[in-house]
Protein backbone atom coordinates (compact mmCIF):
# COMPACT_ATOMS: atom_id res chain seq x y z
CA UNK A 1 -14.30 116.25 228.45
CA UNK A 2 -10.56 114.81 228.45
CA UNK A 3 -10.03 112.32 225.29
CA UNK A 4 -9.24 109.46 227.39
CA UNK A 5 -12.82 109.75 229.26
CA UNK A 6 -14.23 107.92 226.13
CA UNK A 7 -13.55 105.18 223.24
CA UNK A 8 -12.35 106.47 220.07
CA UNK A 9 -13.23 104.88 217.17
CA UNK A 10 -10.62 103.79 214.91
CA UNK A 11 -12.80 104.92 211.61
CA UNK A 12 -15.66 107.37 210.99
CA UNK A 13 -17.37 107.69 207.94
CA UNK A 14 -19.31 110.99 206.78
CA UNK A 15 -22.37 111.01 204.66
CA UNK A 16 -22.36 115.01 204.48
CA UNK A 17 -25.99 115.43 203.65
CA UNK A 18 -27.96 119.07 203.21
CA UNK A 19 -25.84 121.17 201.28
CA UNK A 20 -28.16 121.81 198.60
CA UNK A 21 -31.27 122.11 201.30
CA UNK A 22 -29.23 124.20 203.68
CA UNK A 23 -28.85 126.65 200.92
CA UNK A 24 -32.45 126.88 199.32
CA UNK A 25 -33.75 127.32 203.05
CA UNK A 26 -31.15 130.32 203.08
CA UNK A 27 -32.13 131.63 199.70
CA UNK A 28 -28.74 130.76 198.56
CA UNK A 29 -27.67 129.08 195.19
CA UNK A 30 -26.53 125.16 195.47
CA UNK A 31 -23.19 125.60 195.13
CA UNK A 32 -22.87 128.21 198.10
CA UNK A 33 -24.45 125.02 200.48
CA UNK A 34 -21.98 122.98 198.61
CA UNK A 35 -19.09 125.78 199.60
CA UNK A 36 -20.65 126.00 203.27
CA UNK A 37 -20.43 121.93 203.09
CA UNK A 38 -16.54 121.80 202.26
CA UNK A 39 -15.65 124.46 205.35
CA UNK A 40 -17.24 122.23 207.73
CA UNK A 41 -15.31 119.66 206.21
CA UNK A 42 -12.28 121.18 207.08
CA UNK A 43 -13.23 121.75 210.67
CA UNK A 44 -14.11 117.90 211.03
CA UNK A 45 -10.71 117.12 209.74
CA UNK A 46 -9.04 119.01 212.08
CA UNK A 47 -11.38 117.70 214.89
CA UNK A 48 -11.49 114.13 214.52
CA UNK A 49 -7.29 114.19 214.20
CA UNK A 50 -7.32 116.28 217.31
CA UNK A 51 -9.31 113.86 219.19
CA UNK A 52 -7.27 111.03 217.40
CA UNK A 53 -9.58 109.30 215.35
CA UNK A 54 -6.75 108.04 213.02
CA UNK A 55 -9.41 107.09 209.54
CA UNK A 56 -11.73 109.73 208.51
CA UNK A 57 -13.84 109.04 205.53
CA UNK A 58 -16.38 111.93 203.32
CA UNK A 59 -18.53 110.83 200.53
CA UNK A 60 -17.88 113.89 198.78
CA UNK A 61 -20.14 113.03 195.67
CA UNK A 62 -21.84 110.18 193.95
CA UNK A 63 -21.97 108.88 190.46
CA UNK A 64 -25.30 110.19 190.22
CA UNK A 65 -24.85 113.47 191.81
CA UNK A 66 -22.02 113.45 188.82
CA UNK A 67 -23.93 112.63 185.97
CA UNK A 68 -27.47 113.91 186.84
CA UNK A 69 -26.58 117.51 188.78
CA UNK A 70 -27.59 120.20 186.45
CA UNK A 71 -24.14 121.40 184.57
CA UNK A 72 -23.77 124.75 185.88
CA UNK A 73 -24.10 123.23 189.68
CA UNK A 74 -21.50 120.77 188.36
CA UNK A 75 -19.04 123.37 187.04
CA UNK A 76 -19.76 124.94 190.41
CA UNK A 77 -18.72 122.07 192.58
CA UNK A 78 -15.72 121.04 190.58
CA UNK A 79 -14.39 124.61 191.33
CA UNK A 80 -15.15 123.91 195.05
CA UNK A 81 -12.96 120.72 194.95
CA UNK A 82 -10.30 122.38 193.07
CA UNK A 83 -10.09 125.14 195.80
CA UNK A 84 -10.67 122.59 198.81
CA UNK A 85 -8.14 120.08 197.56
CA UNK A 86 -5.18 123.07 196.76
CA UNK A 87 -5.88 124.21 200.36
CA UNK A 88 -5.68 121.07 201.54
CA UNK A 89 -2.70 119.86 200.04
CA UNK A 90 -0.57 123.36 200.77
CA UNK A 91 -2.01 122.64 204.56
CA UNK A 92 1.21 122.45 206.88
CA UNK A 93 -0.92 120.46 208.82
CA UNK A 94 -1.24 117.65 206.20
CA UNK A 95 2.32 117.08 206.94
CA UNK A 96 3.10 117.70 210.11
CA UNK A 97 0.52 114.98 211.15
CA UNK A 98 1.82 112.29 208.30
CA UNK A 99 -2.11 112.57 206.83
CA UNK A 100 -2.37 109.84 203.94
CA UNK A 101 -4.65 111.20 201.80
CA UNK A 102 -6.57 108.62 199.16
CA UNK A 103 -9.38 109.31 196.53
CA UNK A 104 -11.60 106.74 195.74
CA UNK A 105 -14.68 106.21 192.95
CA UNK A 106 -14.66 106.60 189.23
CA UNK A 107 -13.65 110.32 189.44
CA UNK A 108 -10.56 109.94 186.98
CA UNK A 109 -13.50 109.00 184.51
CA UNK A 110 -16.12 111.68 185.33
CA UNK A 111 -14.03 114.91 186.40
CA UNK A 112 -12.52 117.23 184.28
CA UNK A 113 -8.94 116.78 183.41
CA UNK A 114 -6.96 119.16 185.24
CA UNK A 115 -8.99 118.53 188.24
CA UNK A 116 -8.25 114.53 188.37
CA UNK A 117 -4.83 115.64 187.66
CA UNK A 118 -4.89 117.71 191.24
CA UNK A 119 -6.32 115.10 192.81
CA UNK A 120 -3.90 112.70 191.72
CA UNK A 121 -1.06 114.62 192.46
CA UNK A 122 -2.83 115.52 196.19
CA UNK A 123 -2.64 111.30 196.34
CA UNK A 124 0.92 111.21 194.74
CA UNK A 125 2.54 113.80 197.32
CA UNK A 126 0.70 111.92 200.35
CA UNK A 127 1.44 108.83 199.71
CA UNK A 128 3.87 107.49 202.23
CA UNK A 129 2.18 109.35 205.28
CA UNK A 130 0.88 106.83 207.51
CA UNK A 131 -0.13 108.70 210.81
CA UNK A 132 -3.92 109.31 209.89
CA UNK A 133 -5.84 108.38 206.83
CA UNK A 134 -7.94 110.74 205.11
CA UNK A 135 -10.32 109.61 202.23
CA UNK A 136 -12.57 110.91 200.24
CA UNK A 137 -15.58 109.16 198.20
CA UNK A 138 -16.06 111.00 194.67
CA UNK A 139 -17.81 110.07 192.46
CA UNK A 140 -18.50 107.03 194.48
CA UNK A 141 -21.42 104.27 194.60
CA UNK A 142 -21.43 101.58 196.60
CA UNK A 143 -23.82 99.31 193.97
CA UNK A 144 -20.53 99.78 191.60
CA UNK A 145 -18.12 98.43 194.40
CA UNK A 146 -19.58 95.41 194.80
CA UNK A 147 -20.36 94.77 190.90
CA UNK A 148 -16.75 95.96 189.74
CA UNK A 149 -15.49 93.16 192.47
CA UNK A 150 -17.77 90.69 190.92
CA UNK A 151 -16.44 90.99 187.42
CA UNK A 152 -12.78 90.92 188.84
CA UNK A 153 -13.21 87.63 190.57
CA UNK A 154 -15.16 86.52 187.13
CA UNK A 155 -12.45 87.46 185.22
CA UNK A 156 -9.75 86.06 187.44
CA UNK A 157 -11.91 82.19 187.24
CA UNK A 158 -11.69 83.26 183.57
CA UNK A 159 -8.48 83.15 183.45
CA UNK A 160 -7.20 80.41 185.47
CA UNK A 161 -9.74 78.65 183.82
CA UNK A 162 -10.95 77.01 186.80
CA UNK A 163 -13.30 77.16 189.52
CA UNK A 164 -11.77 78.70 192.91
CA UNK A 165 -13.67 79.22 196.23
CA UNK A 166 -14.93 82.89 196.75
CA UNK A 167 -13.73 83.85 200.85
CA UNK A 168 -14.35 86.95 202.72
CA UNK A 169 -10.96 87.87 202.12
CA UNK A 170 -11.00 87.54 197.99
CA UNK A 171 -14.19 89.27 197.43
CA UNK A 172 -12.60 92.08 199.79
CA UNK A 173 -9.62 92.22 197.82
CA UNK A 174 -11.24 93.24 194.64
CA UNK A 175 -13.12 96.06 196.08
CA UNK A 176 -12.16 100.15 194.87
CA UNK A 177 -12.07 100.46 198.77
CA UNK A 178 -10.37 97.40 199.55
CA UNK A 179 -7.61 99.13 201.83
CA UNK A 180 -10.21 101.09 203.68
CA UNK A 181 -10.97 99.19 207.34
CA UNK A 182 -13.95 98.57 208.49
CA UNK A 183 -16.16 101.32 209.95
CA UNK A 184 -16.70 101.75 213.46
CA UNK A 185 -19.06 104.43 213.41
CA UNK A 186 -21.23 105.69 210.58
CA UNK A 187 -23.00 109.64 210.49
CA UNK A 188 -25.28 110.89 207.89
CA UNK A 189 -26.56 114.48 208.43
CA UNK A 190 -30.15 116.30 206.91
CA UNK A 191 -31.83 113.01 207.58
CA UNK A 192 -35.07 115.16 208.62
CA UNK A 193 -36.60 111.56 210.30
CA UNK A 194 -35.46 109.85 207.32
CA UNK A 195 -32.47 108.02 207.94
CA UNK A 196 -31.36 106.14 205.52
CA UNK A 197 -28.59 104.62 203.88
CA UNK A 198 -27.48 105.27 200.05
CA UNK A 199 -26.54 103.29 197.06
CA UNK A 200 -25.08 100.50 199.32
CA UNK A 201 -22.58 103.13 200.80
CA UNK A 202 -19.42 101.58 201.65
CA UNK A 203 -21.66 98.32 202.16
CA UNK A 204 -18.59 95.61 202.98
CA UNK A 205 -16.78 97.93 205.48
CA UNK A 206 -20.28 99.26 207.22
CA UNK A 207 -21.71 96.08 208.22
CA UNK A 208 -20.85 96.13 211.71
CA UNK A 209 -20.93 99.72 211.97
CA UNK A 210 -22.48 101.74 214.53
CA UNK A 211 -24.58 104.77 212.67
CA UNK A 212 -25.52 108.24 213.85
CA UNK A 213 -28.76 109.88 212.34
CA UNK A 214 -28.67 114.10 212.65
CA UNK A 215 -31.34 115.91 211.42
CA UNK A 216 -28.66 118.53 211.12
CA UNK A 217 -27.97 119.81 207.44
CA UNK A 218 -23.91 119.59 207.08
CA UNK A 219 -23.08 123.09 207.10
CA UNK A 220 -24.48 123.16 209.90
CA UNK A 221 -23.08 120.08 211.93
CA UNK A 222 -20.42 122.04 213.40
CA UNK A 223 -17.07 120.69 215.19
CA UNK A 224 -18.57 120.36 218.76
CA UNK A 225 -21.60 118.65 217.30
CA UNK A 226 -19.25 115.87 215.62
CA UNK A 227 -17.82 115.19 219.67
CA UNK A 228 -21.23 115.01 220.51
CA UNK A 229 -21.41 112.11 218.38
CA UNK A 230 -17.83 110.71 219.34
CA UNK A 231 -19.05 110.67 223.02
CA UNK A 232 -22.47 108.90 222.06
CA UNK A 233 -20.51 106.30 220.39
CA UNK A 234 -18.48 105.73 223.50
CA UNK A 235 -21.42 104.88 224.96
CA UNK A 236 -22.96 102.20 222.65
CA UNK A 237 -22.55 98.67 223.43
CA UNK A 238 -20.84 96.65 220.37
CA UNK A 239 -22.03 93.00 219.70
CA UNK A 240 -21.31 92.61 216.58
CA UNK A 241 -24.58 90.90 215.64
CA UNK A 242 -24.03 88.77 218.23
């Protein structure tokens, strides 16, 4: 299949769901699932840029799985990212191919300190790229978008001291993913015929989205799998909720 045989959405976001099943089913400890999790990663990176899917979007983690993950799994996972994100950032690919890079969620507040100091510099040295867009969600809920843009615009009535009209395009402006665009297709793996969404994932910029259940865990939705569900997509008949 030629990548002009089929519509290529402009952005894809990943729910990358299993890790943690994928490796009790193997016997393995959580943090090997999580490990298996971030090499498929990379070979979804380097297969949605190849087919030219120019925004690619992980939620790597959320609050909860922050705060509530038993501490050694934690420890574990932050390792993972500080591995992941040193690869990724020494990648020649990264540059060759102008990938912006952006982190988004409360991770400066819940990660240890020399990790959010890689991932800011990972940001900082990406910056002005503007080929493809790759983001990750960390530490990311969606409930704490939407709330954290509701006390902006409170704040901003507060101080102009006077009432202003709330549009599309305000309440969008005060979001932590305000620059992201909206999503054109949506997959969440492990569903095992639960498909579901997840603390209002990326709720503004998903809701005209297209989604894509797998019963898949991640480590195990390979490359090929992920043009499986490119070519689906193409397939699909957008109205918009019309």
């Amino acid at each position: 299949m030629t990548e002009d045989r089929f519509i290529i959405p402009d952005h894809v976001a990943i729910i990358p769901d299993g890790n943690r099943r994928w490796a009790k089913r193997k016997s393995l400890k959580p943090h090997e699932g999580h490990d298996a999790g971030a090499q498929i990663t990379e070979d979804l990176i380097k297969e949605a840029f190849n087919i030219g899917i120019r925004h690619l979007t992980f939620w790597g983690s959320s609050r909860d799985n922050i705060q509530k993950r038993p501490l050694i799994e934690k420890r574990a996972l932050f390792n993972i990212y500080k591995q992941y994100f040193k690869k990724l950032i020494e990648s020649d690919e990264v540059y060759e191919k102008k990938v912006h890079i952006n982190i988004i969620g409360k991770w400066k507040e819940q990660f240890p300190k020399n990790l959010a100091d890689m991932l800011s510099e990972t940001v900082e040295k990406t910056k002005h790229h503007s080929k493809y867009f790759l983001t990750f969600l960390l530490a990311y809920n969606g409930d704490d978008d939407i709330i954290l843009a509701a006390q902006k615009l409170v704040e901003k009535a507060h101080l102009l001291k006077k009432r202003f009209k709330v549009t599309k395009s305000e309440l969008r402006s005060q979001l932590m993913t305000s620059l992201l665009p909206n999503v054109d297709l949506l997959i969440r793996t492990g569903v095992e015929s639960d498909p579901h969404n997840s603390t209002g994932f990326l709720m503004w910029q998903t809701r005209n989205a297209q989604y894509y259940f797998s019963d898949l865990m991640f480590p195990d939705f390979s490359a090929s799998e992920f043009r499986k569900v490119v070519e689906d997509f193409s397939k699909r008949a957008r109205r918009f909720g019309n």
